[in-house]
N, C-alpha and C. Protein backbone atom coordinates (compact mmCIF):
# COMPACT_ATOMS: atom_id res chain seq x y z
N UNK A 1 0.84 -1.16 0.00
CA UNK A 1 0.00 0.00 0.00
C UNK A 1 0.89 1.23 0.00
N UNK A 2 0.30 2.51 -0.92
CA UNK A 2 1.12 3.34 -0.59
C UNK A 2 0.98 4.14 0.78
N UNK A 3 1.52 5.29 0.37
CA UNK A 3 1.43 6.21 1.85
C UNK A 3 -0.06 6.32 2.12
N UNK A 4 -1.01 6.67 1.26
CA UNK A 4 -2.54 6.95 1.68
C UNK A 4 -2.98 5.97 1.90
N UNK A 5 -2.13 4.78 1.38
CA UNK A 5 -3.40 3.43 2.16
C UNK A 5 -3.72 2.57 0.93
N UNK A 6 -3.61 3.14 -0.07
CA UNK A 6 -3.88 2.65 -1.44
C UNK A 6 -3.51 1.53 -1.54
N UNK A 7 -4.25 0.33 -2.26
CA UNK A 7 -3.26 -0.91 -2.66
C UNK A 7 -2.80 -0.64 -4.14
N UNK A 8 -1.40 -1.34 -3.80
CA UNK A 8 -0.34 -0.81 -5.17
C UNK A 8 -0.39 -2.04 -5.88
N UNK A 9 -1.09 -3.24 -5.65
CA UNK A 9 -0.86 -4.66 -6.64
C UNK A 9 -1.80 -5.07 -6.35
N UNK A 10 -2.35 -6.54 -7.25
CA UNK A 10 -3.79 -7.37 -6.86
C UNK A 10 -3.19 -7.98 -5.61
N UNK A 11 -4.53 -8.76 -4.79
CA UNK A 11 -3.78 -9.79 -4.16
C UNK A 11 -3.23 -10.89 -4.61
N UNK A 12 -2.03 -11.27 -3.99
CA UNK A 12 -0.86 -12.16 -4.18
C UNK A 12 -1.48 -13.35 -3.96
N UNK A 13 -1.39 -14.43 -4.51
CA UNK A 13 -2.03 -15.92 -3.85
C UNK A 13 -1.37 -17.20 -4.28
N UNK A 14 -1.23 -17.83 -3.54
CA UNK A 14 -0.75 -19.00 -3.75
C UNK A 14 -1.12 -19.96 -4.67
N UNK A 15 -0.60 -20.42 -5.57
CA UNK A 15 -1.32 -21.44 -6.77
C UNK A 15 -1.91 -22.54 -6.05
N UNK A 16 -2.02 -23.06 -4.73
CA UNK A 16 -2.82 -23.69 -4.19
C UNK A 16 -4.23 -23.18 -3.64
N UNK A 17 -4.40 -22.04 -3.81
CA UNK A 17 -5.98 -21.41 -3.38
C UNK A 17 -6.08 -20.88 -4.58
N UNK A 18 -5.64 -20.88 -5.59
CA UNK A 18 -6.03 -19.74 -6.64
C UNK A 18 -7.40 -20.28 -6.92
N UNK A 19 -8.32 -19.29 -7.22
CA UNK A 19 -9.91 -19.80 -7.37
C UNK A 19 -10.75 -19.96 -6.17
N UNK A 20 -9.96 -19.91 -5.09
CA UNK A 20 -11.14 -19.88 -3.87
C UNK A 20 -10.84 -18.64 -3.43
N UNK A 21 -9.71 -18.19 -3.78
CA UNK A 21 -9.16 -16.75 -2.41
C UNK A 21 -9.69 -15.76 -3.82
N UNK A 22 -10.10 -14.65 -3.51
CA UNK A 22 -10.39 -13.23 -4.28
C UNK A 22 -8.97 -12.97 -4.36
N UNK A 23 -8.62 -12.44 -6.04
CA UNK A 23 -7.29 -12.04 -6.05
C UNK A 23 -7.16 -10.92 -6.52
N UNK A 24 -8.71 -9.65 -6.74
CA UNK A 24 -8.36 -8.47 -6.96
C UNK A 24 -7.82 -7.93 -5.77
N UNK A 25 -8.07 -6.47 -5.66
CA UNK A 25 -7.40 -5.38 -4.79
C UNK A 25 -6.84 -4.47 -5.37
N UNK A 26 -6.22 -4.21 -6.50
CA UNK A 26 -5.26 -3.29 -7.21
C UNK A 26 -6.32 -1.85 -6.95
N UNK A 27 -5.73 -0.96 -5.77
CA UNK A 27 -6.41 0.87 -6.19
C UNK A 27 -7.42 0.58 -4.91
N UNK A 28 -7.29 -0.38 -3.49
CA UNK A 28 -8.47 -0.60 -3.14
C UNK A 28 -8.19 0.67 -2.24
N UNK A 29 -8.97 1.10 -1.49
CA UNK A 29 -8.58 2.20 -0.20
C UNK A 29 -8.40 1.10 0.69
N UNK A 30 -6.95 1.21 1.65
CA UNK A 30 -7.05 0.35 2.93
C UNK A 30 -6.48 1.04 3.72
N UNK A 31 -6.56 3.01 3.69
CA UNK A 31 -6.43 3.47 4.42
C UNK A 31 -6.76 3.43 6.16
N UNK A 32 -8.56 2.69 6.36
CA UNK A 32 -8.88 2.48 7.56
C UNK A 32 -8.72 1.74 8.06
N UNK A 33 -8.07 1.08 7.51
CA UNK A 33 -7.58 -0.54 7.97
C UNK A 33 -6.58 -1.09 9.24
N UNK A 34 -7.02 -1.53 10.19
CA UNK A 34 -6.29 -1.34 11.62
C UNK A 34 -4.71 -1.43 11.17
N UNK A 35 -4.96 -2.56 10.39
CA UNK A 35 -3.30 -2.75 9.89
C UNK A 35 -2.56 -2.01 9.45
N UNK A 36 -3.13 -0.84 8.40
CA UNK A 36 -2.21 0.51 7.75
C UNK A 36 -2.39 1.41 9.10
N UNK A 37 -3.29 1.89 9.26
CA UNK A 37 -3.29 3.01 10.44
C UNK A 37 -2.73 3.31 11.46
N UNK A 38 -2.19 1.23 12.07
CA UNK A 38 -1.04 1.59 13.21
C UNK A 38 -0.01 1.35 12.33
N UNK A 39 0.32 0.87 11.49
CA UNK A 39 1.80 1.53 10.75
C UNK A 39 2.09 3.43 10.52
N UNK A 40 0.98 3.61 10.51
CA UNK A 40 0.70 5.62 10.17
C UNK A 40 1.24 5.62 11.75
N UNK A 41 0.85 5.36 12.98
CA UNK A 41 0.79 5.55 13.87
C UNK A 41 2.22 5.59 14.73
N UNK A 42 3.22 4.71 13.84
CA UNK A 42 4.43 4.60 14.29
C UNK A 42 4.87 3.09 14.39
N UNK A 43 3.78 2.25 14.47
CA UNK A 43 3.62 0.69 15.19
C UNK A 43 5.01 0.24 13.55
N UNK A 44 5.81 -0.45 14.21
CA UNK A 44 7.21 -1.58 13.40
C UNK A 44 5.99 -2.54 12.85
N UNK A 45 5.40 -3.16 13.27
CA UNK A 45 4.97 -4.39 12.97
C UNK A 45 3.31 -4.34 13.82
N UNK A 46 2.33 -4.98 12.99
CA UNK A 46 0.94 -5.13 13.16
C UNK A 46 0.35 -6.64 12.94
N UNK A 47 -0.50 -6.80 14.11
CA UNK A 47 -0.61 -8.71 14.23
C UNK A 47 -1.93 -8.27 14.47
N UNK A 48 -3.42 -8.95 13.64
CA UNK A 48 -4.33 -8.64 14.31
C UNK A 48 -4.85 -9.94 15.00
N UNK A 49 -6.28 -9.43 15.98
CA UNK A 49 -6.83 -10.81 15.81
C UNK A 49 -7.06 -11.03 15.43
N UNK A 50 -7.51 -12.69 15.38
CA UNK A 50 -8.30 -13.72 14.47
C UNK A 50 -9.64 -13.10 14.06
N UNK A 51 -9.69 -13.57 12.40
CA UNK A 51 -11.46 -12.94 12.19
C UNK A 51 -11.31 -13.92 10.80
N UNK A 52 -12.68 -13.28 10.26
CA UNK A 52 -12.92 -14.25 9.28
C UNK A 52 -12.70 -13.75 7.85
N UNK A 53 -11.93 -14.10 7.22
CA UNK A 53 -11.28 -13.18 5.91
C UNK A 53 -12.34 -13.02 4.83
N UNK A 54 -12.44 -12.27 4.56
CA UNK A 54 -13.49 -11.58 3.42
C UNK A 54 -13.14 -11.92 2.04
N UNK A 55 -12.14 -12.18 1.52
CA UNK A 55 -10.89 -12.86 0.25
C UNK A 55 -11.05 -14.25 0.58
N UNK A 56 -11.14 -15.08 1.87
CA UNK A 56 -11.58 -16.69 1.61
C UNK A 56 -12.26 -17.74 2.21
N UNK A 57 -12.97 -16.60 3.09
CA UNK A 57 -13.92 -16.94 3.74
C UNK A 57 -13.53 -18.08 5.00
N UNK A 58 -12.26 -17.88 5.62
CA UNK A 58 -11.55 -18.89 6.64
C UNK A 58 -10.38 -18.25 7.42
N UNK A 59 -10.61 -18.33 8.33
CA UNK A 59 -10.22 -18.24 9.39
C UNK A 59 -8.87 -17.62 9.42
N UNK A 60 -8.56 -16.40 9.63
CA UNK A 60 -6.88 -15.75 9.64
C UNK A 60 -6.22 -14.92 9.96
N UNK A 61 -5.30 -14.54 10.52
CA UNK A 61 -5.04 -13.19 11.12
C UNK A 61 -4.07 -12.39 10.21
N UNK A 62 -4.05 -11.10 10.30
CA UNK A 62 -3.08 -10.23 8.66
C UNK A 62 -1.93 -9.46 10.18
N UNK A 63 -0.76 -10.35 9.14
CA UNK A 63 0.60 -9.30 9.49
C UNK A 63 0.82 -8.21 8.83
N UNK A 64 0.97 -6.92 9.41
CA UNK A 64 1.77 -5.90 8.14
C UNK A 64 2.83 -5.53 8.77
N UNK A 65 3.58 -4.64 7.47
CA UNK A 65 4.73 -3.93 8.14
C UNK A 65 4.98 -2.59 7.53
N UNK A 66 6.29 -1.97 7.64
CA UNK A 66 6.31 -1.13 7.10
C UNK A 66 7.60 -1.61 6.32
N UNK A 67 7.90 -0.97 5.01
CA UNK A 67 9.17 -1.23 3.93
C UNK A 67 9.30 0.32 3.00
N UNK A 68 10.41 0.44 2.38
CA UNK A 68 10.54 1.27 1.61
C UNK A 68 10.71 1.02 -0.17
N UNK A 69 10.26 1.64 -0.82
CA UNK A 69 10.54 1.27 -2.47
C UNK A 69 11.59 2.28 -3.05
N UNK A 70 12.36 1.79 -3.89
CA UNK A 70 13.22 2.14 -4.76
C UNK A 70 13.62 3.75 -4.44
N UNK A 71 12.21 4.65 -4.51
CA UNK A 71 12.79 5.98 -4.08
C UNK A 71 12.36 6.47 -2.84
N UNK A 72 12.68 5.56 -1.99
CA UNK A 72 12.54 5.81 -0.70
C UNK A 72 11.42 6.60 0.02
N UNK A 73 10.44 6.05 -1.07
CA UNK A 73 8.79 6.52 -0.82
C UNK A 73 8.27 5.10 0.40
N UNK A 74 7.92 5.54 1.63
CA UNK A 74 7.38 4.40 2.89
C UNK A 74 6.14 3.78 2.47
N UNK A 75 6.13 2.32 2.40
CA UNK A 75 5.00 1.67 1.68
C UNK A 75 4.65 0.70 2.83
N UNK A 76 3.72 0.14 2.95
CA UNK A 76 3.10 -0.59 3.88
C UNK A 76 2.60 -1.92 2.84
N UNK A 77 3.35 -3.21 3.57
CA UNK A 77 2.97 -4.58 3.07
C UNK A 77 2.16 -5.68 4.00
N UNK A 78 0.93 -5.99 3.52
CA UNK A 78 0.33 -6.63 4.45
C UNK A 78 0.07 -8.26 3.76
N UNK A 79 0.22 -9.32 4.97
CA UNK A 79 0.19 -10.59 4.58
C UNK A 79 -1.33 -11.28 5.40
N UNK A 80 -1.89 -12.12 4.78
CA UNK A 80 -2.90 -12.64 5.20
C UNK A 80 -2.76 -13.93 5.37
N UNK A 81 -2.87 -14.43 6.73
CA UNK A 81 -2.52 -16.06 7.01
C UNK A 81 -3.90 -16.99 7.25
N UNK A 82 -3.40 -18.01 6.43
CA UNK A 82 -4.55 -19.32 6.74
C UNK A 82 -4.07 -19.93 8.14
N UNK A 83 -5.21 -19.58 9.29
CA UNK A 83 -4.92 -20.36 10.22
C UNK A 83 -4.76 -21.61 10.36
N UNK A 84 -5.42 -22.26 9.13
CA UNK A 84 -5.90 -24.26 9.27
C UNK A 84 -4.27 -24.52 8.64
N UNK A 85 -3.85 -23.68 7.89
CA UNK A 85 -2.72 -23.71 7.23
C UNK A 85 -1.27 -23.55 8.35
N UNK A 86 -1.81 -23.06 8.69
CA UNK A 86 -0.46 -22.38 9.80
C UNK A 86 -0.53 -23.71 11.15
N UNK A 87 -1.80 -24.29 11.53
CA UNK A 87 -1.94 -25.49 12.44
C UNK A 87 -1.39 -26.83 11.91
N UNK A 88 -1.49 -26.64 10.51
CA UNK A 88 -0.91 -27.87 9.92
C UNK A 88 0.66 -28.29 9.91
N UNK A 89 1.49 -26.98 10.49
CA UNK A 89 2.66 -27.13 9.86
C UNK A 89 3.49 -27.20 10.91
């Protein structure tokens, strides 16, 4: 995401969910998003709780962070975890 929150790519997905997980997003606003907002806020790193993902309908909690691009414009990257996935391993 950029600085306003914007998403800068579709969602990313694994060729093992492709077709169940939603893989737009490109231009979405995720400015309000607990995850961008405490990165605005100063927060290194953002863990939420567990909820139910709207992209695959199962169970997961989203890491973000903060990173920088090429011209040292501050971008915010957020990951979305399969919990059944993450118990399995």
């Amino acid at each position: 995401m950029d600085r306003r929150g914007r998403q800068v790519s579709s969602n990313i997905v694994s060729d093992k969910h492709k077709g169940s997980v939603r893989e737009q997003g490109f231009g979405e606003d995720r400015s309000r998003k607990e995850y961008f907002s405490s990165l605005q806020k100063g927060d290194r790193v953002y863990v939420s709780d567990i909820y139910l993902s709207d992209a695959s309908g199962r169970l997961c909690i989203t890491v973000s962070g903060s990173t920088f691009d090429r011209k040292g414009d501050r971008l915010a990257v957020a990951l979305d975890l399969n919990l059944e996935g993450l118990l399995r391993v």
